[in-house]
Protein backbone atom coordinates (compact mmCIF):
# COMPACT_ATOMS: atom_id res chain seq x y z
CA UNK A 1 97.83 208.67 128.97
CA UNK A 2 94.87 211.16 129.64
CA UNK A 3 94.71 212.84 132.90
CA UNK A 4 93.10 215.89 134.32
CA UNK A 5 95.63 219.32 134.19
CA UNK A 6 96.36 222.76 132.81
CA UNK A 7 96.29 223.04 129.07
CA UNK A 8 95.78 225.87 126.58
CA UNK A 9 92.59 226.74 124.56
CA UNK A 10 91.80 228.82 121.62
CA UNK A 11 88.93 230.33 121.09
CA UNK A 12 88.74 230.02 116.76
CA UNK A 13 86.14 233.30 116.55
CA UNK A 14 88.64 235.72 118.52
CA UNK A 15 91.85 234.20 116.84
CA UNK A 16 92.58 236.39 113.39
CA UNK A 17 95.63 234.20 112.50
CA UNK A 18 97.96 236.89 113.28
CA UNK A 19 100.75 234.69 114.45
CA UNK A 20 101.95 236.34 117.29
CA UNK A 21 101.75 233.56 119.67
CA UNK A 22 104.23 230.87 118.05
CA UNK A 23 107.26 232.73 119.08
CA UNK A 24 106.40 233.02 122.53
CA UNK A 25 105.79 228.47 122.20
CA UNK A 26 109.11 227.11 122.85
CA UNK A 27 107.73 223.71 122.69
CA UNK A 28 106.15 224.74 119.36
CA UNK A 29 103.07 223.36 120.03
CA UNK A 30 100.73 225.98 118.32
CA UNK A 31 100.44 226.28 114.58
CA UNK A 32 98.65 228.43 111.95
CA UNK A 33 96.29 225.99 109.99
CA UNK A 34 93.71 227.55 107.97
CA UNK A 35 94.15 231.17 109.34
CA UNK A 36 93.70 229.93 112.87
CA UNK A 37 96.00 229.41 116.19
CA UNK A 38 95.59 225.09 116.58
CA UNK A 39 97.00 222.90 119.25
CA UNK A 40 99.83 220.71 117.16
CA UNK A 41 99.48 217.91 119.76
CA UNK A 42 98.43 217.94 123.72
CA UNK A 43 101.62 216.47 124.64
CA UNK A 44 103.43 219.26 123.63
CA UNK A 45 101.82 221.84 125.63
CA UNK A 46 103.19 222.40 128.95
CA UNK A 47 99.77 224.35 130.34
CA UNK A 48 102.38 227.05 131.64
CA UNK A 49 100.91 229.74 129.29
CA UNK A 50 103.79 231.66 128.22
CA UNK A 51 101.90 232.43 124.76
CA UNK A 52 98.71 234.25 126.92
CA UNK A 53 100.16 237.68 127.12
CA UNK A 54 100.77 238.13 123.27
CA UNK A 55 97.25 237.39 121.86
CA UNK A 56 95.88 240.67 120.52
CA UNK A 57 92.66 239.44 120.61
CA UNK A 58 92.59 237.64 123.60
CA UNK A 59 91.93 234.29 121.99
CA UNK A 60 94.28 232.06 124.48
CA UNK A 61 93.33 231.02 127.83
CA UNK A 62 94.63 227.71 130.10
CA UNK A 63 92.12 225.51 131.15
CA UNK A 64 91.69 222.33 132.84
CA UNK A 65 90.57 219.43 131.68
CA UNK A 66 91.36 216.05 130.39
CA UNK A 67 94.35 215.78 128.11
CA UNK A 68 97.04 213.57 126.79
CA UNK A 69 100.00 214.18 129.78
CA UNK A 70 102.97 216.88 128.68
CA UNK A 71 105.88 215.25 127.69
CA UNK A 72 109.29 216.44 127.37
CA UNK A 73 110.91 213.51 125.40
CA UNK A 74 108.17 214.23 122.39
CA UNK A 75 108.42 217.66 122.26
CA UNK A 76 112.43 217.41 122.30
CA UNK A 77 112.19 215.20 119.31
CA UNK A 78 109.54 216.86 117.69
CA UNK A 79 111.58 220.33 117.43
CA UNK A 80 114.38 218.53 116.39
CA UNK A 81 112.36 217.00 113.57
CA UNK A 82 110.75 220.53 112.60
CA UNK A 83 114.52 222.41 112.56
CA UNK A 84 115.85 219.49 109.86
CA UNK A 85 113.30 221.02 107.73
CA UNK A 86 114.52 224.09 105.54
CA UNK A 87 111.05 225.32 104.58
CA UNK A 88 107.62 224.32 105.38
CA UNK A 89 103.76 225.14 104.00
CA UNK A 90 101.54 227.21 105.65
CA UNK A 91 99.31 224.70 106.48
CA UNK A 92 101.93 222.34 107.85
CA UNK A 93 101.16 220.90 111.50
CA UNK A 94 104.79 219.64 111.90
CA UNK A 95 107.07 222.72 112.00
CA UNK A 96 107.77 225.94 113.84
CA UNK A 97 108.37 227.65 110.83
CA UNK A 98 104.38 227.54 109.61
CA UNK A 99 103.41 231.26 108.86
CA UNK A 100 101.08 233.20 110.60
CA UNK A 101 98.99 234.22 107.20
CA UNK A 102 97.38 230.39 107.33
CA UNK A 103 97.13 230.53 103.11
CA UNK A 104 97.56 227.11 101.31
CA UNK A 105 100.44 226.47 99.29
CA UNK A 106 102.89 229.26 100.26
CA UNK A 107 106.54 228.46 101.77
CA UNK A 108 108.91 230.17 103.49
CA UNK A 109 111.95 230.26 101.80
CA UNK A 110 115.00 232.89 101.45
CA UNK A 111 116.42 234.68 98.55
CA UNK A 112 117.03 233.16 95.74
CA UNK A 113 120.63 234.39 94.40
CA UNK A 114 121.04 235.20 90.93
CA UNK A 115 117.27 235.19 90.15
CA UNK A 116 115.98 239.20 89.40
CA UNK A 117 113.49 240.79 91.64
CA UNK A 118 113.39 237.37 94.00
CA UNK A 119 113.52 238.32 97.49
CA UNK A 120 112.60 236.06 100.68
CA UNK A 121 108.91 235.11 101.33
CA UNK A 122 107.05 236.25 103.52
CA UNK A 123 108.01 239.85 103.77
CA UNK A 124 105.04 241.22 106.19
CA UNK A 125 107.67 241.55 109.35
CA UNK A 126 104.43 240.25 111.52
CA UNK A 127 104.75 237.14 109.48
CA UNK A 128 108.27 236.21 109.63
CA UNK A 129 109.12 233.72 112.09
CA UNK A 130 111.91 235.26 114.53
CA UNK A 131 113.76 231.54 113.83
CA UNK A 132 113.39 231.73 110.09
CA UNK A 133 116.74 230.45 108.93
CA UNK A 134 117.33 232.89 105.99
CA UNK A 135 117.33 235.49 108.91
CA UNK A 136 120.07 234.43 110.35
CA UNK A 137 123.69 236.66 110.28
CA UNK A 138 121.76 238.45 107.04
CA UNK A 139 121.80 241.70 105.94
CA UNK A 140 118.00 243.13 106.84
CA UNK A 141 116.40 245.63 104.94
CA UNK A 142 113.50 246.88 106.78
CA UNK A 143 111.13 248.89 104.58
CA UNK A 144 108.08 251.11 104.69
CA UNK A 145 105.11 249.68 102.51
CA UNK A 146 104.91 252.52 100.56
CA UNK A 147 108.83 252.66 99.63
CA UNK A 148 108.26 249.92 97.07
CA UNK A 149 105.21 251.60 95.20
CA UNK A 150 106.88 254.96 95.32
CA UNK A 151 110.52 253.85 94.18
CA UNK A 152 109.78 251.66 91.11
CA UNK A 153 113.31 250.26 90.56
CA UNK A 154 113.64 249.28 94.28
CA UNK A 155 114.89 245.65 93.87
CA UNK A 156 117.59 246.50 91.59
CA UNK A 157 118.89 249.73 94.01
CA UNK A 158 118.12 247.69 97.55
CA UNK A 159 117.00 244.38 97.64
CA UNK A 160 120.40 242.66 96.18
CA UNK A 161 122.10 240.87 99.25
CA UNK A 162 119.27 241.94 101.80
CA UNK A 163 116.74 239.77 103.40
CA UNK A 164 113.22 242.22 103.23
CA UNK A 165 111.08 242.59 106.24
CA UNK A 166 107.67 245.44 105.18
CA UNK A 167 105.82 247.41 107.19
CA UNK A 168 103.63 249.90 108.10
CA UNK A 169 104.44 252.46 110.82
CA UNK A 170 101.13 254.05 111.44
CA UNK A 171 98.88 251.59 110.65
CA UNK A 172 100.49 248.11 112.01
CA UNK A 173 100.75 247.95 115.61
CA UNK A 174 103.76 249.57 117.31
CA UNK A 175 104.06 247.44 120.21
CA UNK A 176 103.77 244.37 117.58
CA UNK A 177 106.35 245.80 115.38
CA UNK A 178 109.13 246.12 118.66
CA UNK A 179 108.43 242.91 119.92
CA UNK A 180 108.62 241.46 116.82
CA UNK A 181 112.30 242.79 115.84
CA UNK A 182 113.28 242.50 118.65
CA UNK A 183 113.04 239.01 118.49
CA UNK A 184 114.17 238.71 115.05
CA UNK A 185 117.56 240.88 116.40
CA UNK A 186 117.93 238.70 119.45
CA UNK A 187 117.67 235.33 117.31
CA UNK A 188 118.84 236.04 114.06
CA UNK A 189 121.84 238.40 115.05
CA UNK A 190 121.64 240.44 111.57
CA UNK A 191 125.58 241.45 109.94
CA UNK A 192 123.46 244.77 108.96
CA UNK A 193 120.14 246.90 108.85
CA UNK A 194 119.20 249.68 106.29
CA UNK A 195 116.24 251.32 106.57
CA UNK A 196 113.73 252.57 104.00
CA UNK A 197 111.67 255.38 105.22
CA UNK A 198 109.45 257.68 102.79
CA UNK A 199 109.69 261.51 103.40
CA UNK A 200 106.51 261.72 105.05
CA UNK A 201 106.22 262.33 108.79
CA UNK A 202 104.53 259.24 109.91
CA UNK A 203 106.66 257.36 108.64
CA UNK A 204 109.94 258.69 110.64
CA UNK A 205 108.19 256.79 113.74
CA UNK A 206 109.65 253.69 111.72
CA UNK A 207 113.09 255.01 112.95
CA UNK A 208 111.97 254.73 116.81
CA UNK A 209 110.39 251.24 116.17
CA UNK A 210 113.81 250.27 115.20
CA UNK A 211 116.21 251.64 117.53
CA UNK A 212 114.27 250.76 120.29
CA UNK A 213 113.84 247.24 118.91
CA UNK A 214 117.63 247.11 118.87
CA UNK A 215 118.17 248.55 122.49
CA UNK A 216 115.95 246.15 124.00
CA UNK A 217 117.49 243.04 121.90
CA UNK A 218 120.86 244.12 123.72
CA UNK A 219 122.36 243.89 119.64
CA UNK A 220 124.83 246.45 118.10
CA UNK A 221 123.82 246.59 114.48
CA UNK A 222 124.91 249.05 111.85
CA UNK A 223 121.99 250.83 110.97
CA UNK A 224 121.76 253.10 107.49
CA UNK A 225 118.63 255.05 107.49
CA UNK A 226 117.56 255.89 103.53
CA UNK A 227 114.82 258.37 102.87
CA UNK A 228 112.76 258.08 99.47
CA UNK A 229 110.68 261.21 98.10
CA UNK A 230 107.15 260.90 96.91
CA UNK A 231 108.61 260.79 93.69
CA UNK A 232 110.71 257.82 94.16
CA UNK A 233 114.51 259.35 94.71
CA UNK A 234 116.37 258.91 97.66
CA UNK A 235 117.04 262.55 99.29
CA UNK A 236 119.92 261.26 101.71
CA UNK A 237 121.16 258.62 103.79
CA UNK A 238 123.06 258.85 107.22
CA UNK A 239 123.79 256.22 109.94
CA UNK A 240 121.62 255.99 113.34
CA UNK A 241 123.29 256.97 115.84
CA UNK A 242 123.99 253.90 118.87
């Protein structure tokens, strides 16, 4: 039944696809279709706004107008419909788990044992849902982009037994990156993190992102920091320090 209250909008030509919001939906409502935030359904969103303060681009905002009224009963059954499913498309509208790239055909999926150089998909850390079940009590290695074009035989020395999350300390948003791992710490609750840093000054920050990411998650992980030259070696390892 239609009647007149709070509900969100996106504005399409601000939104860049970037994900960000979903997390911050725990009636899953929104979804990435096409490279763009949509509303899954009008009875799923609460008009409470608790995805407004994570848009980058300031592409939410609640309005009111006429929509179909919230209900709690749907969006119970719809989650419970979404977590049944173990991986969904990009372009799905039915599950929390749609990435935030909006590209047709991908899935998310974990590693695939036994099968050389497989990893999980998607790596990008702003793309991996913080509920992604291949997340869950893994062993996280959290690399710098430029670790696997510098060390060429990276899968076979670090990626066995480690779900990968990339990215970029200097050029991908700080704040972003925190937030972001800090949610994946807090939900997943990771057995184990190694880092992979490259020798290169910006790309210590990487070690802040993390630790902080971990103090404000309230988790105690075992962290191994690994550095990797320029020319692809690793020139020592050592534990972060609580």
């Amino acid at each position: 039944m239609k009647q007149l209250r709070k509900i969100i909008e996106i504005n399409e030509e601000l939104c860049d696809g970037c994900g960000q919001c979903l997390p911050n939906c725990a009636e899953g409502s929104l979804a990435i279709v096409d490279g763009k935030a949509k509303l899954v359904a009008e009875n799923l969103c609460d008009g409470l706004g608790a995805c407004l303060g994570v848009c980058p681009q300031g592409a939410l905002k609640i309005i009111e107008r006429e929509a179909d009224e919230f209900d709690e009963e749907a969006v119970e059954a719809y989650l419970k419909q979404s977590q049944a499913q173990p991986s969904v498309s990009c372009q799905s509208m039915n599950a929390p788990q749609t990435l935030a790239c909006g590209c047709a055909g991908d899935l998310t999926r974990g590693p695939i044992a036994g099968s050389a150089g497989a990893t999980n998909w998607p790596v990008k850390l702003r793309l991996i849902p913080p509920s992604a079940p291949f997340l869950r009590d893994a062993n996280l290695l959290i690399t710098a982009d430029c670790c696997p074009i510098a060390c060429r035989d990276i899968h076979e020395k670090y990626f066995d037994g480690h779900v990968v999350l990339a990215g970029c300390p200097k050029f991908d948003e700080k704040e972003g990156q925190i937030q972001r791992l800090t949610e994946i710490f807090r939900e997943a609750s990771p057995k184990s993190i190694t880092l992979l840093i490259m020798e290169v000054p910006c790309c210590s920050a990487f070690v802040g992102i993390v630790r902080e990411a971990l103090k404000t998650s309230g988790r105690a992980v075992p962290t191994t920091i690994i550095t990797i030259s320029r020319q692809g070696g690793a020139l020592g390892e050592e534990v972060m320090a609580a």
